[in-house]
C-alpha atoms as a PDB file:
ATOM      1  CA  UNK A   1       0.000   0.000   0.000  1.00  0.00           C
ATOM      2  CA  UNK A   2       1.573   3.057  -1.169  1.00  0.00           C
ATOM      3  CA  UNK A   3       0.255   5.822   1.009  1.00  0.00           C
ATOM      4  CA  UNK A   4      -1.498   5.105   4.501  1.00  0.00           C
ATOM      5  CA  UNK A   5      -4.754   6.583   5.406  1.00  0.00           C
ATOM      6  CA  UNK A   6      -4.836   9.106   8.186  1.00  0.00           C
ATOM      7  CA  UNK A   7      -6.402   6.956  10.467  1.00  0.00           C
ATOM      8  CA  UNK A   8      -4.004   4.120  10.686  1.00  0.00           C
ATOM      9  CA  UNK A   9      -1.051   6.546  10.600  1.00  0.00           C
ATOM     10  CA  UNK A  10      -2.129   8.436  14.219  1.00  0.00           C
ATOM     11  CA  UNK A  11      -2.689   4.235  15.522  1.00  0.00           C
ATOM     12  CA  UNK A  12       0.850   3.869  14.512  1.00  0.00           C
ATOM     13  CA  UNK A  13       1.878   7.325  16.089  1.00  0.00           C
ATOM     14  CA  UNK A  14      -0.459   6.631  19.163  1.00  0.00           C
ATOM     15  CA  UNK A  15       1.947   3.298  20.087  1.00  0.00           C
ATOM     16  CA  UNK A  16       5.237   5.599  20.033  1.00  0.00           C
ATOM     17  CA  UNK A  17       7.012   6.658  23.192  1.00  0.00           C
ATOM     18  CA  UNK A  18       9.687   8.794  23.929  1.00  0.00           C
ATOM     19  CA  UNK A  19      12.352   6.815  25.319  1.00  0.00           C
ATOM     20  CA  UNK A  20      12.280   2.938  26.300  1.00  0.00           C
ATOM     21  CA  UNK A  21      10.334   1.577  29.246  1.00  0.00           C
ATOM     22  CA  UNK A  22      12.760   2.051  32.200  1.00  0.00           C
ATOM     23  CA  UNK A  23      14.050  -1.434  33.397  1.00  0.00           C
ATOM     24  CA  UNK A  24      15.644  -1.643  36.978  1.00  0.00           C
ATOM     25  CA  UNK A  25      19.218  -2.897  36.563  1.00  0.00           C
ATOM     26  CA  UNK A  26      20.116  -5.997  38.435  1.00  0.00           C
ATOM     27  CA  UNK A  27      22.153  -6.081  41.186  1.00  0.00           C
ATOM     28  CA  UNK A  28      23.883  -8.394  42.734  1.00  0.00           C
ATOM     29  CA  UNK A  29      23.004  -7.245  46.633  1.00  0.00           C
ATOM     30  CA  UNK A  30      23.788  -9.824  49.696  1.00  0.00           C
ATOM     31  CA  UNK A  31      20.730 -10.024  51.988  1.00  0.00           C
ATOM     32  CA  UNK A  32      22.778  -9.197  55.143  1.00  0.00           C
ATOM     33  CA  UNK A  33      26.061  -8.286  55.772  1.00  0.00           C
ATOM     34  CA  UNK A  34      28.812 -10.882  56.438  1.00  0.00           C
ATOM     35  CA  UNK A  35      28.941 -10.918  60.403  1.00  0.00           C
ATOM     36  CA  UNK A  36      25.477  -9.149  60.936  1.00  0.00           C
ATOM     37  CA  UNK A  37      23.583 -11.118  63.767  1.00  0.00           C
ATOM     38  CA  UNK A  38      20.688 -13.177  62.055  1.00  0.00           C
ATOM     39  CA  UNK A  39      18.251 -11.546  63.972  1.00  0.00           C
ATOM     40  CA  UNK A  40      18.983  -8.278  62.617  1.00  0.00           C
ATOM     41  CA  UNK A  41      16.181  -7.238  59.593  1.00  0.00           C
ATOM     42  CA  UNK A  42      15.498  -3.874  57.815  1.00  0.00           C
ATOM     43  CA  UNK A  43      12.277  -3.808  60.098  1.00  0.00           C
ATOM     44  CA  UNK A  44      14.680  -3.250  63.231  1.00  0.00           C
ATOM     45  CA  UNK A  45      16.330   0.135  61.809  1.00  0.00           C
ATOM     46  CA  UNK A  46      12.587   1.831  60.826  1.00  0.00           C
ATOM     47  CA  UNK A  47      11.405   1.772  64.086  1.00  0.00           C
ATOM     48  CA  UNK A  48      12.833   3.624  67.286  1.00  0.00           C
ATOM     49  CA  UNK A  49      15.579   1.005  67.881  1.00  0.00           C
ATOM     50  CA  UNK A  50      17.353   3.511  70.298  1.00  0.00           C
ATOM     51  CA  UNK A  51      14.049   2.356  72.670  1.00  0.00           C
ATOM     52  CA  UNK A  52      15.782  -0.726  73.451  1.00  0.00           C
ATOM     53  CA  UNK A  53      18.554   0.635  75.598  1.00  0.00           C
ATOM     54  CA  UNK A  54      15.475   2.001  78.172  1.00  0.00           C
ATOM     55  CA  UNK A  55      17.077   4.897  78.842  1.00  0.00           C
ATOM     56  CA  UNK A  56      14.287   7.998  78.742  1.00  0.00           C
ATOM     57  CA  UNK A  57      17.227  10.421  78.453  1.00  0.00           C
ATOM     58  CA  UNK A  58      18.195   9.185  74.972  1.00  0.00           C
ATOM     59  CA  UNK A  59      14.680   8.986  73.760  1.00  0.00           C
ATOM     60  CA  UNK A  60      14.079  13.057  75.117  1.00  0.00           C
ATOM     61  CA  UNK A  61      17.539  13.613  73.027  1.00  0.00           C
ATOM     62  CA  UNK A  62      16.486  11.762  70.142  1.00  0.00           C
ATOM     63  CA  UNK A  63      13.493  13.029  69.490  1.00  0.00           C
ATOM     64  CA  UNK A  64      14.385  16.796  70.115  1.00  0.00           C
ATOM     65  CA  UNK A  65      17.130  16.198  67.649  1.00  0.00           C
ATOM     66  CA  UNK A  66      14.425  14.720  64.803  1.00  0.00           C
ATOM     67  CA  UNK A  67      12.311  17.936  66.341  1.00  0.00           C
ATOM     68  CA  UNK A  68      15.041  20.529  65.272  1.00  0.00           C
ATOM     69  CA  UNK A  69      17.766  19.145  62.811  1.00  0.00           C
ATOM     70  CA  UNK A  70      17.753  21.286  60.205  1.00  0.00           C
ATOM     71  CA  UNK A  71      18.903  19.073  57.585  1.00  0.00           C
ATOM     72  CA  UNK A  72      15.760  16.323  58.282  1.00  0.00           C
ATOM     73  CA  UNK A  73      13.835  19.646  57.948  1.00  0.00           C
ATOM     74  CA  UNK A  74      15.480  20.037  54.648  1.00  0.00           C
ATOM     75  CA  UNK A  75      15.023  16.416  53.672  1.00  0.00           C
ATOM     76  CA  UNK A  76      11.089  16.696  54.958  1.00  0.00           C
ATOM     77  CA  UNK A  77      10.438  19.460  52.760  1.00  0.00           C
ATOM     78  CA  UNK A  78      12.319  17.740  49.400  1.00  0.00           C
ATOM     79  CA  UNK A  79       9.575  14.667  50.221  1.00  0.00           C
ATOM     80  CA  UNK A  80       6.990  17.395  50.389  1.00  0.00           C
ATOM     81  CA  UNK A  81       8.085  18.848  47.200  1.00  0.00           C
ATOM     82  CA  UNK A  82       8.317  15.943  45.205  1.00  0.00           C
ATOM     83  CA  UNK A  83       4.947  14.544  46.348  1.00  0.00           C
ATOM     84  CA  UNK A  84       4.014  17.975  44.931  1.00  0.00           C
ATOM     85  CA  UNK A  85       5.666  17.284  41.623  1.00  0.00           C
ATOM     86  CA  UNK A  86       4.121  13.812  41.415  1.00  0.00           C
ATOM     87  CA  UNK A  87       0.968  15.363  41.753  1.00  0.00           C
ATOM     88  CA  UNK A  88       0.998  17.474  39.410  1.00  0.00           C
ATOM     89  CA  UNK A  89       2.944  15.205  36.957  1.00  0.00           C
ATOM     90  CA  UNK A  90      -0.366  12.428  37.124  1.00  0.00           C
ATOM     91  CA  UNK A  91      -2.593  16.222  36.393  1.00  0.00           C
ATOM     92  CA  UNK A  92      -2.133  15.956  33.179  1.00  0.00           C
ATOM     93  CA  UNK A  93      -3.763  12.585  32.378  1.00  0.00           C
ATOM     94  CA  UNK A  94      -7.000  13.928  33.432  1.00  0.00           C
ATOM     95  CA  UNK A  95      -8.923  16.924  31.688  1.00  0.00           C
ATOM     96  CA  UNK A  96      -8.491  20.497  32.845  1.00  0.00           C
ATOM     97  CA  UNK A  97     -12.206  22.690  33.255  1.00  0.00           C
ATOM     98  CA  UNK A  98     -11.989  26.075  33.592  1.00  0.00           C
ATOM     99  CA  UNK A  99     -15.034  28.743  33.708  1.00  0.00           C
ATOM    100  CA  UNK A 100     -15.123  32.280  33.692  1.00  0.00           C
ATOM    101  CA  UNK A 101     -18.406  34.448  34.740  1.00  0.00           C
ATOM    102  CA  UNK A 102     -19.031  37.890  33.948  1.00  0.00           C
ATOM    103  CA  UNK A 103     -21.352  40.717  34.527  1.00  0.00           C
ATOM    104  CA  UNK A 104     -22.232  43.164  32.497  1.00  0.00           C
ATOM    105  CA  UNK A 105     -24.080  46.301  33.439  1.00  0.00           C
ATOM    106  CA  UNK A 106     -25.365  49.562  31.257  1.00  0.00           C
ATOM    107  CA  UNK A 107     -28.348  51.039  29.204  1.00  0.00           C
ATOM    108  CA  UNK A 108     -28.556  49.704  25.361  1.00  0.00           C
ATOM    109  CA  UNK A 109     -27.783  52.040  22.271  1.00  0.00           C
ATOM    110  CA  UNK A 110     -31.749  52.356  21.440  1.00  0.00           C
ATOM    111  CA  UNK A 111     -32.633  53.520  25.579  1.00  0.00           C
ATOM    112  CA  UNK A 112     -29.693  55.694  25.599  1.00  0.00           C
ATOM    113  CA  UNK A 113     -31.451  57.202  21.869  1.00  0.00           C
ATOM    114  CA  UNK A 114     -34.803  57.627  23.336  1.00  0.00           C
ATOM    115  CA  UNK A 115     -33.451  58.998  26.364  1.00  0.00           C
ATOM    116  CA  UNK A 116     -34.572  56.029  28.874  1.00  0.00           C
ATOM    117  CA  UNK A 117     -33.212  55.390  31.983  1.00  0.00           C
ATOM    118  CA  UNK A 118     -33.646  51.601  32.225  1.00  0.00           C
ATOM    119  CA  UNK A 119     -30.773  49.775  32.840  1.00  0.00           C
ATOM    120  CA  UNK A 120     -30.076  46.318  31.514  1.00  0.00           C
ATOM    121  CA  UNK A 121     -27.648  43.669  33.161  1.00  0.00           C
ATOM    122  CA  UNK A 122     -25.449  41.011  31.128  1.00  0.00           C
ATOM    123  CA  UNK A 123     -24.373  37.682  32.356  1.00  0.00           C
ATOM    124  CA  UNK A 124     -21.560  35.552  30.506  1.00  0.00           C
ATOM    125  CA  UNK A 125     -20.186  32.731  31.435  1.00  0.00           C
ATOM    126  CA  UNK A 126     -17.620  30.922  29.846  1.00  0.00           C
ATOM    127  CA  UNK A 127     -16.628  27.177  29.936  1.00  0.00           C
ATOM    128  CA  UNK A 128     -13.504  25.341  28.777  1.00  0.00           C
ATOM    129  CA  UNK A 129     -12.375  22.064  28.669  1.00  0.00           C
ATOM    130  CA  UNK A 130      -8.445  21.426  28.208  1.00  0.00           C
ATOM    131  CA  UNK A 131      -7.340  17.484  27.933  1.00  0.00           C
ATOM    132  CA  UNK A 132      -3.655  16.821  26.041  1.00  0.00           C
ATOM    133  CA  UNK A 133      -3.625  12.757  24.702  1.00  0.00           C
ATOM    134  CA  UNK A 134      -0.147  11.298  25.954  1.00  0.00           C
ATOM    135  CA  UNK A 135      -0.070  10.679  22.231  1.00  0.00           C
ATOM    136  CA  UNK A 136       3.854  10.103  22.576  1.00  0.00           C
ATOM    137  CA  UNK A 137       4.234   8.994  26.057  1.00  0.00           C
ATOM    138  CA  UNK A 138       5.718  12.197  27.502  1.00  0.00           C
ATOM    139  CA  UNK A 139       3.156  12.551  30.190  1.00  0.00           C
ATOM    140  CA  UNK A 140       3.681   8.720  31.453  1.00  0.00           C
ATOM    141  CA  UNK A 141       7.550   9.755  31.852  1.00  0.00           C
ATOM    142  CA  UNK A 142       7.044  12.412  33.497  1.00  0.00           C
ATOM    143  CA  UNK A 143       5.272  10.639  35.791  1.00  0.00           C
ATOM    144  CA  UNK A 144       7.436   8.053  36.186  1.00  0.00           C
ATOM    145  CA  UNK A 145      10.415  10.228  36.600  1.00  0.00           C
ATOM    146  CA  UNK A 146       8.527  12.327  38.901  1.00  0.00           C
ATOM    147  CA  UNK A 147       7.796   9.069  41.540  1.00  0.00           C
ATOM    148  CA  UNK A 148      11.334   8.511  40.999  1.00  0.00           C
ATOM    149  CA  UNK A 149      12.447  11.184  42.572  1.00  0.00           C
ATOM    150  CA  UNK A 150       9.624  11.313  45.361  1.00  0.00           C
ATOM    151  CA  UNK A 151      10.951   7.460  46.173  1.00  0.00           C
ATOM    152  CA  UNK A 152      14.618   8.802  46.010  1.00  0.00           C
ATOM    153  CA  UNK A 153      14.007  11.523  48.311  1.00  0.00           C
ATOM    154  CA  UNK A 154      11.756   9.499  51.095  1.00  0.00           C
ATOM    155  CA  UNK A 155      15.290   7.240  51.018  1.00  0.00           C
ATOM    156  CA  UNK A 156      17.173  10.292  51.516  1.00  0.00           C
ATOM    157  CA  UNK A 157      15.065  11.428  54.612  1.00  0.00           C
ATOM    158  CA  UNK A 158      15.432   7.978  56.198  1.00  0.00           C
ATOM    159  CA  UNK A 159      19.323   8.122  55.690  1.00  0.00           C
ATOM    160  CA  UNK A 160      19.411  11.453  57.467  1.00  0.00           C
ATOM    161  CA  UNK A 161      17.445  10.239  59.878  1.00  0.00           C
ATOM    162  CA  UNK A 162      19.288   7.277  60.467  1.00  0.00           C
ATOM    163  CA  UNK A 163      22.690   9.358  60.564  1.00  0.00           C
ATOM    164  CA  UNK A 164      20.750  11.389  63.036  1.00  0.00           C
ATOM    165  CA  UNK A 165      19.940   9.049  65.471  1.00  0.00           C
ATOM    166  CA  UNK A 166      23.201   7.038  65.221  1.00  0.00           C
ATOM    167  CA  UNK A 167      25.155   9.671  65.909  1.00  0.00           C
ATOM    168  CA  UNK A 168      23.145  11.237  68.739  1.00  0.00           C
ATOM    169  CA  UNK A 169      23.214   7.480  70.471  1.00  0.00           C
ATOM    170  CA  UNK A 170      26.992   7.347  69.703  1.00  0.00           C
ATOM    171  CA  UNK A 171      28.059  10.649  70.982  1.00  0.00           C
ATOM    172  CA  UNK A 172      25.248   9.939  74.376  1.00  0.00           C
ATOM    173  CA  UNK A 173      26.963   6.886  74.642  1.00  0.00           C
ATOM    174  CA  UNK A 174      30.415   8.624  74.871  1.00  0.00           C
ATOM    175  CA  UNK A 175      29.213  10.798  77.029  1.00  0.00           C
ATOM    176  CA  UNK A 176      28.062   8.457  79.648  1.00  0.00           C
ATOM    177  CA  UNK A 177      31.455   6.407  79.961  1.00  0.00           C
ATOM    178  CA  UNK A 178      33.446  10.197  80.085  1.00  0.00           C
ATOM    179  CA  UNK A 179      30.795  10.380  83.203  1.00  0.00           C
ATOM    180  CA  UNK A 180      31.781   6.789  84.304  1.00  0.00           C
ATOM    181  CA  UNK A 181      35.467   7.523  83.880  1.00  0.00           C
ATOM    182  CA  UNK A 182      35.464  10.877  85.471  1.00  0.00           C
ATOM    183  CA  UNK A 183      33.376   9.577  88.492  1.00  0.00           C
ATOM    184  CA  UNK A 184      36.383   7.307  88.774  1.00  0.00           C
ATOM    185  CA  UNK A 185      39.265   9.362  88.507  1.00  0.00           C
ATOM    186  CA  UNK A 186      37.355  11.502  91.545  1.00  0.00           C
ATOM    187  CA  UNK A 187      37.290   8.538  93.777  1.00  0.00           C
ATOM    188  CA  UNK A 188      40.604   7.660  92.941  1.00  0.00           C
ATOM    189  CA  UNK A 189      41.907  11.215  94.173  1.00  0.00           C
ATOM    190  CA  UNK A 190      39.894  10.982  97.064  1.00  0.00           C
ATOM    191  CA  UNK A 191      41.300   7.682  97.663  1.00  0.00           C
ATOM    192  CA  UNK A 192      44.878   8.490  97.336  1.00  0.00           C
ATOM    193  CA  UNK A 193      43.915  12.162  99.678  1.00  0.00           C
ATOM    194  CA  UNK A 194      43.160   9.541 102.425  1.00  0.00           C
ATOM    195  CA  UNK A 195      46.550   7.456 101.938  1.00  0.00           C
ATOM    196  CA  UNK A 196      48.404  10.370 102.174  1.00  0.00           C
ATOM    197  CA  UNK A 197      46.999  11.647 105.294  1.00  0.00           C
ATOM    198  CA  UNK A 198      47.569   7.798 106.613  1.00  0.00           C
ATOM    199  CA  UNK A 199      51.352   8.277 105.266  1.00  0.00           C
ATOM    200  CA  UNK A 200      52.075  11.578 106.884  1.00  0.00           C
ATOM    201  CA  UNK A 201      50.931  10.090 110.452  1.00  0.00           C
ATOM    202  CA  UNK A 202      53.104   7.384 109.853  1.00  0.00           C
ATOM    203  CA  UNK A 203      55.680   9.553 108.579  1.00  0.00           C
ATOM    204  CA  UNK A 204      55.385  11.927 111.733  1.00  0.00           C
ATOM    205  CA  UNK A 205      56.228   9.015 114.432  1.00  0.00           C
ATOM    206  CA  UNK A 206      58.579   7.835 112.245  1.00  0.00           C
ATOM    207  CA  UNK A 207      57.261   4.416 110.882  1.00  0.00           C
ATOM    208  CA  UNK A 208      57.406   4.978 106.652  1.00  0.00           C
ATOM    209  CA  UNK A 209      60.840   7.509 105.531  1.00  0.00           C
ATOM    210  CA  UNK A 210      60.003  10.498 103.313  1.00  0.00           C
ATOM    211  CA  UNK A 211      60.398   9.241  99.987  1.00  0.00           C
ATOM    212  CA  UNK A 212      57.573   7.226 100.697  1.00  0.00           C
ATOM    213  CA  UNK A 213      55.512   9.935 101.860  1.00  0.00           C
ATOM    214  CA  UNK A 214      56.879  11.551  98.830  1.00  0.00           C
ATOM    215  CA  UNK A 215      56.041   8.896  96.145  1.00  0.00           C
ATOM    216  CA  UNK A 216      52.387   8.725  97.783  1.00  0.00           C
ATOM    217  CA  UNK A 217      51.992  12.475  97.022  1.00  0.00           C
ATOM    218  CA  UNK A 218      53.213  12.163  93.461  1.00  0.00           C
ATOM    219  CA  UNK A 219      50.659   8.814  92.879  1.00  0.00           C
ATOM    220  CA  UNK A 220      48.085  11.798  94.452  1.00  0.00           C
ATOM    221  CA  UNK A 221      49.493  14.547  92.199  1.00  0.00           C
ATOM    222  CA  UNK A 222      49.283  11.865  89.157  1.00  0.00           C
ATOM    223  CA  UNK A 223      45.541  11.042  89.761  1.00  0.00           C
ATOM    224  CA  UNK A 224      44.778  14.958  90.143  1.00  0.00           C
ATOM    225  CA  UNK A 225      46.533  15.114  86.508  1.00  0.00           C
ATOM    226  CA  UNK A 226      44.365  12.767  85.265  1.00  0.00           C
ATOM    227  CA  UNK A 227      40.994  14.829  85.823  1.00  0.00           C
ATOM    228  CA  UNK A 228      41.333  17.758  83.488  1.00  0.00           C
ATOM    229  CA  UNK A 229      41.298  16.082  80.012  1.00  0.00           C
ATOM    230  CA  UNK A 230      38.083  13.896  81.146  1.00  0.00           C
ATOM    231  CA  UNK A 231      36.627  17.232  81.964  1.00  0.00           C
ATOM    232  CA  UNK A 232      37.291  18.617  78.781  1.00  0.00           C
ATOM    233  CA  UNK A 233      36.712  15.638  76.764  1.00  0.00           C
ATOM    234  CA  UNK A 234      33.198  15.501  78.542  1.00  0.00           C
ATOM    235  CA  UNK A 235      32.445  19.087  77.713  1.00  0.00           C
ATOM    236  CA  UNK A 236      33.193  18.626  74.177  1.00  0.00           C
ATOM    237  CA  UNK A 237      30.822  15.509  73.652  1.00  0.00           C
ATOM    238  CA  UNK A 238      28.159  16.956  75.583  1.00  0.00           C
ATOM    239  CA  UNK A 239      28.452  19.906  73.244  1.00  0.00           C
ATOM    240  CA  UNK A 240      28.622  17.557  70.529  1.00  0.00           C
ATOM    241  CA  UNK A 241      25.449  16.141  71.524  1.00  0.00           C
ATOM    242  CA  UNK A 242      23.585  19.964  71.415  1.00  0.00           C
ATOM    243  CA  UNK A 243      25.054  20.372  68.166  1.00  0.00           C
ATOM    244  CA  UNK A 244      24.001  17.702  66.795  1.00  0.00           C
ATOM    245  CA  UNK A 245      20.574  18.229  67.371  1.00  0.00           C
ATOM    246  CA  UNK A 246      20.558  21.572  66.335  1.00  0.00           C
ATOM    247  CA  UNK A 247      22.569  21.180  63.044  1.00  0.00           C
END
């Protein structure tokens, strides 16, 4: 057939698409990691597994970190905006109505000639109905690119939130053996306080010779050493903790 009717040329055109169908590429993934317990399952990290440790403390610092991180915010409101996309991407399969009303109010040429007063009143109203055929599949990939990209930024909330909370634990964590160490260090002093006092008795009727006394107070002097960089060290994770709920 030499020439093709109209008709069976915009069926032909109607089975076009722009682009192939998009096929997920295979990947070899392992289904856990190599010394993972068996217990562990992607259910455990999407709920609050920081629960488990039963320590209210963490849970009031984990949740006013997902309260005011910034860059969940920031992660919420990409979600929100591609949701927004997607929405309007799936629009266009569906027809578009639009109206418009109008009133019109005024005397007519022949009551303005005769010199009546009566006034006349106009009413328009307009209708519309807009619907574009996805005659070459550009609507359907838009779509599909637009889910895309809500699904890839839901995954990028859950990794922030995931960094979140891990570090938060981690850094509470620290913090509580810093408390554990320091509370030790401070009963070693005290400890070491009381030996001397015990050695400088000894050492005033004679029983022990000075450089015992003296290797007692530099043990003491030692320990007192010892204090200052687990105060610091504290500090600096407990401000590690505020900043990372606040960043």
């Amino acid at each position: 057939m030499k020439y093709l009717t109209p008709l069976v040329a915009i069926t032909l055109l109607s089975a076009c698409a722009i682009g192939p169908d998009f096929k997920r590429p295979i990947a070899e993934i392992p289904d856990s990691f190599m010394f993972a317990p068996s217990s562990t399952g992607q259910q455990v990290l999407d709920t609050a597994w920081w629960r488990q440790f039963n320590d209210p403390q963490l849970d009031l610092y984990v949740e006013e970190a997902v309260l005011n991180n910034r860059n969940l915010a920031i992660a919420l409101a990409n979600v929100n905006a591609a949701e927004g996309e997607l929405a309007v991407a799936r629009s266009a399969f569906f027809p578009s109505i639009g109206y418009q009303a109008n009133v019109t109010r005024g005397r007519s040429a022949a009551e303005r000639l005769a010199g009546g007063q009566q006034v006349t009143k106009n009413y328009q109203l307009l209708g519309n109905v807009n619907w574009e055929i996805d005659l070459w599949g550009g609507l359907r990939r838009q779509s599909e690119s637009a889910n895309a990209q809500l699904e890839a930024s839901k995954q990028a909330r859950r990794g922030v939130l995931l960094s979140l909370a891990g570090s938060t634990v981690q850094t509470y964590l620290q913090l509580l053996g810093l408390d554990q160490q320091l509370r030790i260090a401070q009963n070693t002093l005290n400890s070491y306080q009381k030996t001397i006092e015990l050695f400088e008795l000894q050492f005033k009727y004679g029983v022990v010779a000075r450089i015992t006394l003296e290797q007692v107070r530099s043990q003491y002097q030692q320990a007192e050493a010892n204090i200052p960089p687990i105060e610091k060290s504290h500090c600096q994770h407990r401000k590690c903790t505020v900043d990372s709920i606040r960043t």
